[in-house]
PDB file of N, CA and C in Angstrom:
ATOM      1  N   UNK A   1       0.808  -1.185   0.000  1.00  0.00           N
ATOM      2  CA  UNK A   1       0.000   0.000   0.000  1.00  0.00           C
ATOM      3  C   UNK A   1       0.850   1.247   0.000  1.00  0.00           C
ATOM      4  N   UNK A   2       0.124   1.925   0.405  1.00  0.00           N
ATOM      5  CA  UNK A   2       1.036   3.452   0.409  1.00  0.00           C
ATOM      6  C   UNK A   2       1.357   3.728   1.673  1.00  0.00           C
ATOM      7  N   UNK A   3       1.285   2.993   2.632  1.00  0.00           N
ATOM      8  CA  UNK A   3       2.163   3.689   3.849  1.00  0.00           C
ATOM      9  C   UNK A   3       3.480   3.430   4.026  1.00  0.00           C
ATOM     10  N   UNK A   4       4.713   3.170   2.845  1.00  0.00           N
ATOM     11  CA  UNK A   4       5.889   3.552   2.889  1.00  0.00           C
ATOM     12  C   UNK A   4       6.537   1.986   3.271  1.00  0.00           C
ATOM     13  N   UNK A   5       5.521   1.259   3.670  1.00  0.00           N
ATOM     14  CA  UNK A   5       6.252  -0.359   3.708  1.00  0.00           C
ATOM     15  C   UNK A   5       6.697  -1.030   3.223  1.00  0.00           C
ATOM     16  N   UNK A   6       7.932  -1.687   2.903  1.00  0.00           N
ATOM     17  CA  UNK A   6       8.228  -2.499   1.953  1.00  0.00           C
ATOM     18  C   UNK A   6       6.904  -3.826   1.691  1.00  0.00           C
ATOM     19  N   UNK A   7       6.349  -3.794   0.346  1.00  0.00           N
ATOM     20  CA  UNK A   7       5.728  -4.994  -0.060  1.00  0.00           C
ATOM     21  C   UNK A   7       6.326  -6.706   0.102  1.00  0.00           C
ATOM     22  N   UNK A   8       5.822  -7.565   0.473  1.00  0.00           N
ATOM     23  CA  UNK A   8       6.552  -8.872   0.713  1.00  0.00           C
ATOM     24  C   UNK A   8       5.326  -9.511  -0.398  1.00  0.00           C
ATOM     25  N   UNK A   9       6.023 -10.546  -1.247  1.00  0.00           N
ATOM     26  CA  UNK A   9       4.854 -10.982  -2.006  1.00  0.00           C
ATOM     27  C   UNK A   9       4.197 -11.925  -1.403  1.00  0.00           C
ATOM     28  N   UNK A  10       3.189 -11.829  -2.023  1.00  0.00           N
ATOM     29  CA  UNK A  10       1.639 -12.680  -1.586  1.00  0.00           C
ATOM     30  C   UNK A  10       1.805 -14.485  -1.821  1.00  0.00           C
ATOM     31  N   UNK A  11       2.710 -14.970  -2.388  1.00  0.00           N
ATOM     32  CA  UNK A  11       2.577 -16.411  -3.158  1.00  0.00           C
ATOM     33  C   UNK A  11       3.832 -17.054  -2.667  1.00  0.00           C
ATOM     34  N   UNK A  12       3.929 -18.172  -2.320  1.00  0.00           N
ATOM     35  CA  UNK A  12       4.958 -18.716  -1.551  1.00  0.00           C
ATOM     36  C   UNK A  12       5.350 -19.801  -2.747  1.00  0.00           C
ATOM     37  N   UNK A  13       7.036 -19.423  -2.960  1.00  0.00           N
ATOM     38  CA  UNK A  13       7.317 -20.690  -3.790  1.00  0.00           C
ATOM     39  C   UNK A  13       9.256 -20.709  -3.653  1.00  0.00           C
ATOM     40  N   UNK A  14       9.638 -22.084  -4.783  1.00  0.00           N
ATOM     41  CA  UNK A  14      11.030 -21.754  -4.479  1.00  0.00           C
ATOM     42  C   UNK A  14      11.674 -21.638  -5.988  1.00  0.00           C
ATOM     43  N   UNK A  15      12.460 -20.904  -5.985  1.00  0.00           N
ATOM     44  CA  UNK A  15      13.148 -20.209  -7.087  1.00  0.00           C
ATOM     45  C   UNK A  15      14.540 -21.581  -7.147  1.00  0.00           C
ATOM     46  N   UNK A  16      14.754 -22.120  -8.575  1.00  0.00           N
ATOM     47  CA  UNK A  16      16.191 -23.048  -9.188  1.00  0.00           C
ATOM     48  C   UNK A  16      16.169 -22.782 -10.247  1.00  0.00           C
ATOM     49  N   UNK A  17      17.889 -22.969 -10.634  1.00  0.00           N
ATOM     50  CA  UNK A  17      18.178 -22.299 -12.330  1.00  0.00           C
ATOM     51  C   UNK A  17      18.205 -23.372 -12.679  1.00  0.00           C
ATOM     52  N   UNK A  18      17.671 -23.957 -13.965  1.00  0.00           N
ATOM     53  CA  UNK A  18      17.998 -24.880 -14.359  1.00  0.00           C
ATOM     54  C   UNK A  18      19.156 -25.512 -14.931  1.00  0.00           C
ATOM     55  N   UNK A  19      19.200 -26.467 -14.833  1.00  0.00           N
ATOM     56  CA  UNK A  19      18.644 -27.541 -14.383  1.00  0.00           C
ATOM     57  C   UNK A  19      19.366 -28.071 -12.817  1.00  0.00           C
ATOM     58  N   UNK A  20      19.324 -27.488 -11.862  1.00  0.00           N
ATOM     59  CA  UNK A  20      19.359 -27.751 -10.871  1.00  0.00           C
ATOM     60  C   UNK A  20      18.234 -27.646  -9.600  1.00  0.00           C
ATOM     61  N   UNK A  21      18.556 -28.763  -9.858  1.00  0.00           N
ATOM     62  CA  UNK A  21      16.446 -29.082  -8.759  1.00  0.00           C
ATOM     63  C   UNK A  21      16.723 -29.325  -7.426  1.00  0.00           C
ATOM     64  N   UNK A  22      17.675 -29.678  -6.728  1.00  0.00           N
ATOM     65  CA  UNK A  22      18.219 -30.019  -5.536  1.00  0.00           C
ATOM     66  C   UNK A  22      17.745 -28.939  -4.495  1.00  0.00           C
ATOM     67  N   UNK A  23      17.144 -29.154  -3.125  1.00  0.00           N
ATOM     68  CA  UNK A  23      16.866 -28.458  -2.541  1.00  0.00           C
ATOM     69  C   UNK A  23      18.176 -28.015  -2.161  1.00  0.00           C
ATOM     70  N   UNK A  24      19.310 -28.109  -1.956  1.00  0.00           N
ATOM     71  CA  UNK A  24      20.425 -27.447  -1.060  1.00  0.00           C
ATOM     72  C   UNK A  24      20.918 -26.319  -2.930  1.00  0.00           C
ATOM     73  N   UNK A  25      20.374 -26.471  -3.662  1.00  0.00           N
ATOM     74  CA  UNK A  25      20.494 -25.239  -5.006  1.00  0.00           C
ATOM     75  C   UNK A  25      19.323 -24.321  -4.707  1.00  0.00           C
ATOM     76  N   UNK A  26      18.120 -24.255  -4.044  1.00  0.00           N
ATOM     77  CA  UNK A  26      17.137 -23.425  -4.019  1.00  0.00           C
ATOM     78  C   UNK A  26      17.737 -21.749  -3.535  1.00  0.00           C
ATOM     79  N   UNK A  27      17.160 -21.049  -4.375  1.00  0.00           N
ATOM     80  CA  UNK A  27      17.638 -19.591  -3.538  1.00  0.00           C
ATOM     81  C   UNK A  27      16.500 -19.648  -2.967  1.00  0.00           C
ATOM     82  N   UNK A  28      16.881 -18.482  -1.703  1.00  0.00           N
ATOM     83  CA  UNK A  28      15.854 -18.093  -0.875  1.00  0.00           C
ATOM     84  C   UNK A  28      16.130 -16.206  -1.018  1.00  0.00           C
ATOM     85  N   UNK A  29      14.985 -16.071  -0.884  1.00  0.00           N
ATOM     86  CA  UNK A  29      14.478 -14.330  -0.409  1.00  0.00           C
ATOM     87  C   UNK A  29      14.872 -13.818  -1.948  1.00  0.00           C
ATOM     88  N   UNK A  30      14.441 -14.675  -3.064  1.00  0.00           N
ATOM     89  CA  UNK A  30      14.761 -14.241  -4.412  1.00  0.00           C
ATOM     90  C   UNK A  30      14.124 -12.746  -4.744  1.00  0.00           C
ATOM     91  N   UNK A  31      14.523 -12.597  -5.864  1.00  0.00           N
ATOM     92  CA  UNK A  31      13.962 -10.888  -6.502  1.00  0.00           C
ATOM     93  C   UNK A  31      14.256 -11.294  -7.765  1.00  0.00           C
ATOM     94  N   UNK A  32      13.604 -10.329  -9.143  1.00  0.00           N
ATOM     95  CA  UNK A  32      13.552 -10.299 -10.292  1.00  0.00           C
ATOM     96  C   UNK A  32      14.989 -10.700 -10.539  1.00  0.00           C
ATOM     97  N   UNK A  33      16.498  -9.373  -9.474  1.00  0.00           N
ATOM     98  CA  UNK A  33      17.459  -9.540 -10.005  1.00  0.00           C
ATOM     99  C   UNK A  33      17.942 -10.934 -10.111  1.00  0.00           C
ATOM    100  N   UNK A  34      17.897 -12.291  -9.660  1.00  0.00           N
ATOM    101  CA  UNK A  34      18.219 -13.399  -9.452  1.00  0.00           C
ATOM    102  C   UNK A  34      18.065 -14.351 -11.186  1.00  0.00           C
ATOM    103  N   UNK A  35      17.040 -13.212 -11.865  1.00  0.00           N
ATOM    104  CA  UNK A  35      16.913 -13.951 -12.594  1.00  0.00           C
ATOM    105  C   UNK A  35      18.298 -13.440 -14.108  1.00  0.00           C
ATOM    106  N   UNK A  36      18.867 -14.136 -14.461  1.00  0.00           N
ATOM    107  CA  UNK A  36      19.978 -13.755 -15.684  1.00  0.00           C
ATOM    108  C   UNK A  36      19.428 -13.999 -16.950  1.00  0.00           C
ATOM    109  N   UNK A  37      19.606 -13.259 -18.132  1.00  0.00           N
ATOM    110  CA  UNK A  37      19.182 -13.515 -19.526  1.00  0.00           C
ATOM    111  C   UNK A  37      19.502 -14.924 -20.048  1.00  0.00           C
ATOM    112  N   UNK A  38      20.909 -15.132 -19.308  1.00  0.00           N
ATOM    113  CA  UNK A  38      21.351 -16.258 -20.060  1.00  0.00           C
ATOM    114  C   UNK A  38      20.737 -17.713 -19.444  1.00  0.00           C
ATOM    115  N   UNK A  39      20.277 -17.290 -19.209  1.00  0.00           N
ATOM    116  CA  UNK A  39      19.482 -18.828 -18.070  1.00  0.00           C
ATOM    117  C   UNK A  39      17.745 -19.087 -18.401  1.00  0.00           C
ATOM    118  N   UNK A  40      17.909 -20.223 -17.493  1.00  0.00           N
ATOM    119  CA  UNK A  40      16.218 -20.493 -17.751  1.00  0.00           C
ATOM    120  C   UNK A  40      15.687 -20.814 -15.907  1.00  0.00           C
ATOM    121  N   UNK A  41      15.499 -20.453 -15.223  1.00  0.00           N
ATOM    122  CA  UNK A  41      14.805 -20.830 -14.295  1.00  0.00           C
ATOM    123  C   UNK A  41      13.088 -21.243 -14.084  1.00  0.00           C
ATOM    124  N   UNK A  42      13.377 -22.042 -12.915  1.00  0.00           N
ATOM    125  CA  UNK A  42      11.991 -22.932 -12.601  1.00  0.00           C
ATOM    126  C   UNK A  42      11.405 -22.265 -10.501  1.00  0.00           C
ATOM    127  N   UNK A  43      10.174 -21.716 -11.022  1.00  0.00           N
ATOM    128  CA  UNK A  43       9.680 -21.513  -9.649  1.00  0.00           C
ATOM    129  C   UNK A  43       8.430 -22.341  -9.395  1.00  0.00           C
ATOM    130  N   UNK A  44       8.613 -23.000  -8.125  1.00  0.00           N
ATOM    131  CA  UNK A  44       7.870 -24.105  -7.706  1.00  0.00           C
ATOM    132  C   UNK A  44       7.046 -23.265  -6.676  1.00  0.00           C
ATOM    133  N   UNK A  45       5.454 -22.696  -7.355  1.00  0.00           N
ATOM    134  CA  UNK A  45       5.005 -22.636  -6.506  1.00  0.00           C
ATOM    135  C   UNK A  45       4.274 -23.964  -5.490  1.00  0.00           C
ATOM    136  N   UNK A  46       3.727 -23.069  -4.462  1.00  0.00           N
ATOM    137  CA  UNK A  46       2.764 -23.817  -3.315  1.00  0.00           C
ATOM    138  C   UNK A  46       1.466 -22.910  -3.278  1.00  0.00           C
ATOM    139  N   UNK A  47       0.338 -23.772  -3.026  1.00  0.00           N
ATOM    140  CA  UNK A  47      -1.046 -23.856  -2.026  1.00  0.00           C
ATOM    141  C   UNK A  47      -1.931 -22.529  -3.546  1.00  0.00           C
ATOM    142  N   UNK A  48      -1.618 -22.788  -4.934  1.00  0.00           N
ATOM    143  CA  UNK A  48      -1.583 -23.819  -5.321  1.00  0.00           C
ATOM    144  C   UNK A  48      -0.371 -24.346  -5.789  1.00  0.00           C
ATOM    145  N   UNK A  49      -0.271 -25.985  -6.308  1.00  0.00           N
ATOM    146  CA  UNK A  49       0.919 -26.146  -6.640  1.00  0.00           C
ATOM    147  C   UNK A  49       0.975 -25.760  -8.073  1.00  0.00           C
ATOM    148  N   UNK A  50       1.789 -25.141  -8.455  1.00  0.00           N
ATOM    149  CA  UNK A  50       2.099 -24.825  -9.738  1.00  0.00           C
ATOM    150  C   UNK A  50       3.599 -24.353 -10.299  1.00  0.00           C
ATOM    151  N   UNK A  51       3.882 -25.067 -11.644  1.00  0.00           N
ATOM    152  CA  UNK A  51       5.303 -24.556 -11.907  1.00  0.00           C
ATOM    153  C   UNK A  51       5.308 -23.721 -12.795  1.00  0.00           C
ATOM    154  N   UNK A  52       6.428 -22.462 -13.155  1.00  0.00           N
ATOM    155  CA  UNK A  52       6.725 -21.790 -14.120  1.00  0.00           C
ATOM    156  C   UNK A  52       8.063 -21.613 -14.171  1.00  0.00           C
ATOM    157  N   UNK A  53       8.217 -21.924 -15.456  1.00  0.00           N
ATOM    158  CA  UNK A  53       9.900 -22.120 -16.074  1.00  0.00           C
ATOM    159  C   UNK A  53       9.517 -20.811 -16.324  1.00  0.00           C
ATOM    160  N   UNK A  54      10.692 -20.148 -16.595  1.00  0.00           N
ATOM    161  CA  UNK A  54      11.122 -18.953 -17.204  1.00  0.00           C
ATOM    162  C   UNK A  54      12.434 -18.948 -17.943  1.00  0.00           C
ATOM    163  N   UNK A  55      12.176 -18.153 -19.082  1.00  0.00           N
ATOM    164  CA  UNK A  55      13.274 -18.440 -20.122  1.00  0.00           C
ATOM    165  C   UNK A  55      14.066 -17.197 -20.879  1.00  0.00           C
ATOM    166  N   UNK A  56      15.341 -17.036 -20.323  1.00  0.00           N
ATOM    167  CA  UNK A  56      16.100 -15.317 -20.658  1.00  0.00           C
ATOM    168  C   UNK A  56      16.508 -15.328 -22.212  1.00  0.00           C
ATOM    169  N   UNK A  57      16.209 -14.374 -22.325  1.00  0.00           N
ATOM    170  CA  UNK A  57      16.554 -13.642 -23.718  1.00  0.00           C
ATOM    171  C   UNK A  57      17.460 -14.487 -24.895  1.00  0.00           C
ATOM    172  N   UNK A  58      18.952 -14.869 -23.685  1.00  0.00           N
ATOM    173  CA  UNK A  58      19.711 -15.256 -24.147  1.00  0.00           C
ATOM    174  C   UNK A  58      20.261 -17.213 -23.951  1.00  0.00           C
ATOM    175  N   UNK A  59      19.332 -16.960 -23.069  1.00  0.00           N
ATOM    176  CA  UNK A  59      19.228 -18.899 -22.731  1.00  0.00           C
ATOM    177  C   UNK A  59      19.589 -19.682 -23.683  1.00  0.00           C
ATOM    178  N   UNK A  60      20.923 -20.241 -23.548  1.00  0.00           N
ATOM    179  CA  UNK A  60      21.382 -21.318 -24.968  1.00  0.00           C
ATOM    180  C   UNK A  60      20.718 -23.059 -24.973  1.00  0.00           C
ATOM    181  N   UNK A  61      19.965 -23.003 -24.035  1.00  0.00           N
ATOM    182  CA  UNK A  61      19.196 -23.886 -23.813  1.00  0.00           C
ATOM    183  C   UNK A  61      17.807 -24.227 -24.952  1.00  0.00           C
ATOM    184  N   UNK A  62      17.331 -23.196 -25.347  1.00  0.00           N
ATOM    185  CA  UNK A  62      15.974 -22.743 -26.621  1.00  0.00           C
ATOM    186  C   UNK A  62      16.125 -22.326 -27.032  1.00  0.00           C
ATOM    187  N   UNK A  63      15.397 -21.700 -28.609  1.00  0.00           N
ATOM    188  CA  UNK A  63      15.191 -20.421 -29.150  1.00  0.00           C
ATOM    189  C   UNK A  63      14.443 -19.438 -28.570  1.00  0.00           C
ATOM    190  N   UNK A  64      14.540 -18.568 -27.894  1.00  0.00           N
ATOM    191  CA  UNK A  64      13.674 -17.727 -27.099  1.00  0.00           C
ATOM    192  C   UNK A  64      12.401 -17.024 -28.072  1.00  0.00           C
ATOM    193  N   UNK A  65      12.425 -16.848 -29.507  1.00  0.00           N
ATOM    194  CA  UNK A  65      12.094 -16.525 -30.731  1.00  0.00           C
ATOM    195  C   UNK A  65      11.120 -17.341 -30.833  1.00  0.00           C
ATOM    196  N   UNK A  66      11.199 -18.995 -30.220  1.00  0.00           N
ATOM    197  CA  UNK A  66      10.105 -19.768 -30.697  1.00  0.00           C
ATOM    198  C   UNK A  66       9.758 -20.270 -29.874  1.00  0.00           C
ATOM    199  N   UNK A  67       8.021 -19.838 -29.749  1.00  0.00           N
ATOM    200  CA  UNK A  67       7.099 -20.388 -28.714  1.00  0.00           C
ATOM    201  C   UNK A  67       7.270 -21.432 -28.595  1.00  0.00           C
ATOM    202  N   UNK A  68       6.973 -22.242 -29.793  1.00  0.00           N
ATOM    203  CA  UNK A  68       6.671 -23.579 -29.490  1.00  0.00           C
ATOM    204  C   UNK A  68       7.988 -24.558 -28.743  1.00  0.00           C
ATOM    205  N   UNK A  69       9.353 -24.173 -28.906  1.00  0.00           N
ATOM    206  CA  UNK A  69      10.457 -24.485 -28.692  1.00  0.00           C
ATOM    207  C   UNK A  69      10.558 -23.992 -27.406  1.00  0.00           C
ATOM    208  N   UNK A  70       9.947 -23.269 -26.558  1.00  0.00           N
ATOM    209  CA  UNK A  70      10.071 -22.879 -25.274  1.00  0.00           C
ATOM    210  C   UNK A  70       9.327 -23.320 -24.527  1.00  0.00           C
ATOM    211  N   UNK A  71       7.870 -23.817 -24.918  1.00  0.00           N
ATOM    212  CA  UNK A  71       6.637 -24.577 -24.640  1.00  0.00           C
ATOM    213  C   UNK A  71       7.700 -25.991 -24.172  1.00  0.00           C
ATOM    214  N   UNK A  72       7.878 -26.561 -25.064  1.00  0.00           N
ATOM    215  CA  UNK A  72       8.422 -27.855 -25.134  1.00  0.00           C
ATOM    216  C   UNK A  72       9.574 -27.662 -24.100  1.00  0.00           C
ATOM    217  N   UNK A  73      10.460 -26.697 -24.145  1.00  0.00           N
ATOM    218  CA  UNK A  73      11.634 -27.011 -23.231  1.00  0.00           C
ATOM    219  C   UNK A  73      10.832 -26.401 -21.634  1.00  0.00           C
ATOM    220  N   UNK A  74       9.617 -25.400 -21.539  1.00  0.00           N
ATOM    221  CA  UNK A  74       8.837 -25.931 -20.235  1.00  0.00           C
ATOM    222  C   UNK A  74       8.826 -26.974 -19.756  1.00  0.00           C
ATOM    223  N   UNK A  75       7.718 -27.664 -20.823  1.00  0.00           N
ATOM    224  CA  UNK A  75       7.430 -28.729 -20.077  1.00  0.00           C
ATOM    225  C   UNK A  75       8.586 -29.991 -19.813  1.00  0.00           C
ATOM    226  N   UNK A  76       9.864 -29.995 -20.356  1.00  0.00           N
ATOM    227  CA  UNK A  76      10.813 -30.908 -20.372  1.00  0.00           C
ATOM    228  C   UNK A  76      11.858 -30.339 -18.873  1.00  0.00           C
ATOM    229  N   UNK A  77      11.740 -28.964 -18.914  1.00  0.00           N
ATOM    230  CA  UNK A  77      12.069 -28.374 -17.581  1.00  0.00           C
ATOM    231  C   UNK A  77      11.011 -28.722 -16.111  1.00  0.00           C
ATOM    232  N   UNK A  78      10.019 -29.217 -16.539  1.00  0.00           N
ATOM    233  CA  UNK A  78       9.318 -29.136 -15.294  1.00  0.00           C
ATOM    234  C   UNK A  78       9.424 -30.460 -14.861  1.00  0.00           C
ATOM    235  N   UNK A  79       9.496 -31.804 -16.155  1.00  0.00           N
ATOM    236  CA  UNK A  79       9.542 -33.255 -15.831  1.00  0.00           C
ATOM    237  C   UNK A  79      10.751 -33.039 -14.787  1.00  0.00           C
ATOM    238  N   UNK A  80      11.461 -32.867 -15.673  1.00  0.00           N
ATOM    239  CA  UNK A  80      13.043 -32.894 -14.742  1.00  0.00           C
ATOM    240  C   UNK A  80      13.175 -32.729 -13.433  1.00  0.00           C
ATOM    241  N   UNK A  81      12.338 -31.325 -12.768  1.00  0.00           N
ATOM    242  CA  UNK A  81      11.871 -31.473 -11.574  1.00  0.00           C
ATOM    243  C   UNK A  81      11.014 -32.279 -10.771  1.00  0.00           C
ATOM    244  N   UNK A  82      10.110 -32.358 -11.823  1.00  0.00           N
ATOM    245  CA  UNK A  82       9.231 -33.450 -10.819  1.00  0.00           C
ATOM    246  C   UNK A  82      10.047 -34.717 -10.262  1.00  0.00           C
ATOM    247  N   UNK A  83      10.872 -35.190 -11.247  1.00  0.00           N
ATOM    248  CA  UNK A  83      11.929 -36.262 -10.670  1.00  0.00           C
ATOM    249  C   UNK A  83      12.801 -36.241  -9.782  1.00  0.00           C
ATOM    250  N   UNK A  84      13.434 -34.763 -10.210  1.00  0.00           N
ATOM    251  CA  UNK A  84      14.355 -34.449  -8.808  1.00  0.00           C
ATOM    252  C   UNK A  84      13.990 -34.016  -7.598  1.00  0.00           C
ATOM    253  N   UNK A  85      12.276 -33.222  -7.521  1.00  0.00           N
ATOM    254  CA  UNK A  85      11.904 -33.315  -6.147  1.00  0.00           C
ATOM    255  C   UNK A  85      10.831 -34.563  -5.551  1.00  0.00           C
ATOM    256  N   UNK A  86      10.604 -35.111  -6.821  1.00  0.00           N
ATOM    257  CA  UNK A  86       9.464 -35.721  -6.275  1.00  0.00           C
ATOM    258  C   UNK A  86       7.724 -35.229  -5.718  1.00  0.00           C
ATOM    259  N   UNK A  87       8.030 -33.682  -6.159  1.00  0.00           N
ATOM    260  CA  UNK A  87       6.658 -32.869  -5.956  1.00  0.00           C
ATOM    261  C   UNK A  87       6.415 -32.104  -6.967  1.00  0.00           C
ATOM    262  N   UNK A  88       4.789 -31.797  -6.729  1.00  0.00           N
ATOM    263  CA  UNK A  88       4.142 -31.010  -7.615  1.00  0.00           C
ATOM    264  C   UNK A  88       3.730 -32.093  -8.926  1.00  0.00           C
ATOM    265  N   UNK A  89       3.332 -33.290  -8.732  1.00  0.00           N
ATOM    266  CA  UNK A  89       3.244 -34.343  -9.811  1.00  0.00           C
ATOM    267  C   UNK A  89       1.530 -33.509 -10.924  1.00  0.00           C
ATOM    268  N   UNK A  90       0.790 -32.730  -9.927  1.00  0.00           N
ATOM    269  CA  UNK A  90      -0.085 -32.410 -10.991  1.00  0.00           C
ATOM    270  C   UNK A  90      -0.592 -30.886 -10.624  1.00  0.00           C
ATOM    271  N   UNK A  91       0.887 -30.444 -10.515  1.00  0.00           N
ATOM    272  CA  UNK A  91       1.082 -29.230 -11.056  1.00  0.00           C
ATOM    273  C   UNK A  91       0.862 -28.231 -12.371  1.00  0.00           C
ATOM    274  N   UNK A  92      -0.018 -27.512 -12.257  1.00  0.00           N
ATOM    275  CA  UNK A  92       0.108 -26.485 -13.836  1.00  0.00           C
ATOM    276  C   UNK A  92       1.440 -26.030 -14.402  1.00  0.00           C
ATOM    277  N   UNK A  93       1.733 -26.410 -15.506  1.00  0.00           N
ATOM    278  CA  UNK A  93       3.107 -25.752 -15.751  1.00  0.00           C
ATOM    279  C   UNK A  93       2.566 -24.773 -16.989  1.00  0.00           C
ATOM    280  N   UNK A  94       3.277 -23.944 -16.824  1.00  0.00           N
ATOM    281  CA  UNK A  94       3.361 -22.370 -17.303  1.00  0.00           C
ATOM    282  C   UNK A  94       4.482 -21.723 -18.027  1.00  0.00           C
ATOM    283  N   UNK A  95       4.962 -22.036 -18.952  1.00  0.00           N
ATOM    284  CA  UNK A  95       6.245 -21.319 -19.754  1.00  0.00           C
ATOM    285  C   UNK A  95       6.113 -19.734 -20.030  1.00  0.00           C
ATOM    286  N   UNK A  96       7.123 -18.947 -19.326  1.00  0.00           N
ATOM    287  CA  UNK A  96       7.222 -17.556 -19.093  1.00  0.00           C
ATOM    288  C   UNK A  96       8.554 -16.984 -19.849  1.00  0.00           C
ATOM    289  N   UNK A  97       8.101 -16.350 -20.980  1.00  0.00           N
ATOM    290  CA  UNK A  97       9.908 -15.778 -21.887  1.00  0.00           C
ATOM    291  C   UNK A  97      10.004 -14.306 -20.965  1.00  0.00           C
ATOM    292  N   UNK A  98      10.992 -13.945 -20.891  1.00  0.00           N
ATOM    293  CA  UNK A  98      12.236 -12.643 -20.460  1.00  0.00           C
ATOM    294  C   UNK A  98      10.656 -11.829 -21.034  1.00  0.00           C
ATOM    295  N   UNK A  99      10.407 -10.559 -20.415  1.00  0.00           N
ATOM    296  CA  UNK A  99       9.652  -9.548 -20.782  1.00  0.00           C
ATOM    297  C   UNK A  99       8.060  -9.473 -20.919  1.00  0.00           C
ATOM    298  N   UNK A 100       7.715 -11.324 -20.798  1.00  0.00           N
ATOM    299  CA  UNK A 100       6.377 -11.284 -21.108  1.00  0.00           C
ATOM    300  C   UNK A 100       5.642 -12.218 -19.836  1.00  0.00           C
ATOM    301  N   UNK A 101       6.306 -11.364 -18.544  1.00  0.00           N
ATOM    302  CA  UNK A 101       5.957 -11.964 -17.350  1.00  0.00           C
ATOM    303  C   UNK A 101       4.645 -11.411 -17.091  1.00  0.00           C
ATOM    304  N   UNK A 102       3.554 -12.541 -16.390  1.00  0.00           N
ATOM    305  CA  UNK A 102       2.077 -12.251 -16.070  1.00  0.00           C
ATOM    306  C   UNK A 102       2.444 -11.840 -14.502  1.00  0.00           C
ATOM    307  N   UNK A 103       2.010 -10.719 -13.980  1.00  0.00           N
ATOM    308  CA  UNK A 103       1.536 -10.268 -12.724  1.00  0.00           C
ATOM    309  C   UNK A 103       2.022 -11.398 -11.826  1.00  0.00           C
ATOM    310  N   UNK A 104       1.025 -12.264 -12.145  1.00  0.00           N
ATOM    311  CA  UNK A 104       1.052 -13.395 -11.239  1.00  0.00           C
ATOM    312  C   UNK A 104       2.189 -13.782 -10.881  1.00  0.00           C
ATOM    313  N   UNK A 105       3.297 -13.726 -11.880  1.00  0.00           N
ATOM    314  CA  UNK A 105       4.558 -14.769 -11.724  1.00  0.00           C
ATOM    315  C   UNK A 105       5.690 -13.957 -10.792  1.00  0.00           C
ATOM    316  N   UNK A 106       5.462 -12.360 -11.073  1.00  0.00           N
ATOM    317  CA  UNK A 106       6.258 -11.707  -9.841  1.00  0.00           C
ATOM    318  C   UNK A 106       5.830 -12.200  -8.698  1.00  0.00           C
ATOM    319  N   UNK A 107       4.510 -12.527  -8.398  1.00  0.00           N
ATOM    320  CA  UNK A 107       3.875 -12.370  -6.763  1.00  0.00           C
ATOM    321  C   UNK A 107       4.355 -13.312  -6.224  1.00  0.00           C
ATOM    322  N   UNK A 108       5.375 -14.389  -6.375  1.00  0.00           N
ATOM    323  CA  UNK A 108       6.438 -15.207  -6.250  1.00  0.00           C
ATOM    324  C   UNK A 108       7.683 -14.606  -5.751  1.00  0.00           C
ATOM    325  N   UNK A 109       8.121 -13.112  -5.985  1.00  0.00           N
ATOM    326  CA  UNK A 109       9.250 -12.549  -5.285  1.00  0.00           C
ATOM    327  C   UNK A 109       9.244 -11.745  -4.668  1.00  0.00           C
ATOM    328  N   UNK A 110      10.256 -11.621  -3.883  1.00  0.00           N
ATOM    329  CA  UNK A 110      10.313 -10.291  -2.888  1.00  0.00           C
ATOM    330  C   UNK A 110      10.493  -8.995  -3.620  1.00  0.00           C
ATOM    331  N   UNK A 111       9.685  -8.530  -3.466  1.00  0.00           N
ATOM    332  CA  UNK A 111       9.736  -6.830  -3.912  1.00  0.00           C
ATOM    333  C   UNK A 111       9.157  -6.864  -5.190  1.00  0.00           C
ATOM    334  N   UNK A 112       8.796  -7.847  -5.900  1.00  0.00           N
ATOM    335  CA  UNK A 112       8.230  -8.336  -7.422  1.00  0.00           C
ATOM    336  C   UNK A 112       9.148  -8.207  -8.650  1.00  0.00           C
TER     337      UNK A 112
END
């Protein structure tokens, strides 16, 4: 609001770059800055469960250019997790490119 408080976001989840799913790789008290062009990260939300890969500009992992090639490396980013944590088996997954983040997907970080 406007009384000068720092905002804490509303949505509880955990921020990994891919492909590292290991809880002792999780950042904590993440922010936008955490995220790099050249990377692709995965945030595991909770309550609901839901995943969203996110995919930088420059990620040599996809073509960032092609939906459908980022779609696909989502959902191949999210299997990967499900294996390495063993959670979120019927989770929504959500593929998010550099610039064309929904509201929603900040409310996952501190300060958005």
């Amino acid at each position: 609001g406007g009384s000068g408080e720092m905002e804490w976001n509303d949505l509880e989840g955990k921020l990994f770059r891919h492909p590292e799913y290991r809880d002792d790789d999780e950042y904590f008290m993440f922010d936008s800055d955490d995220l790099w062009p050249d990377g692709a990260y995965l945030v595991a939300g909770t309550d609901p469960e839901r995943i969203y890969v996110w995919i930088g500009k420059e990620c040599a992992e996809c073509d960032y250019k092609d939906v459908g090639a980022c779609t696909a490396f989502g959902a191949r980013a999210a299997a990967a997790f499900r294996a390495a944590s063993g959670t979120h088996g019927g989770a929504e997954v959500q593929t998010v490119r550099e610039m064309e983040e929904p509201d929603v997907f900040w409310d996952y970080f501190v300060l958005g």
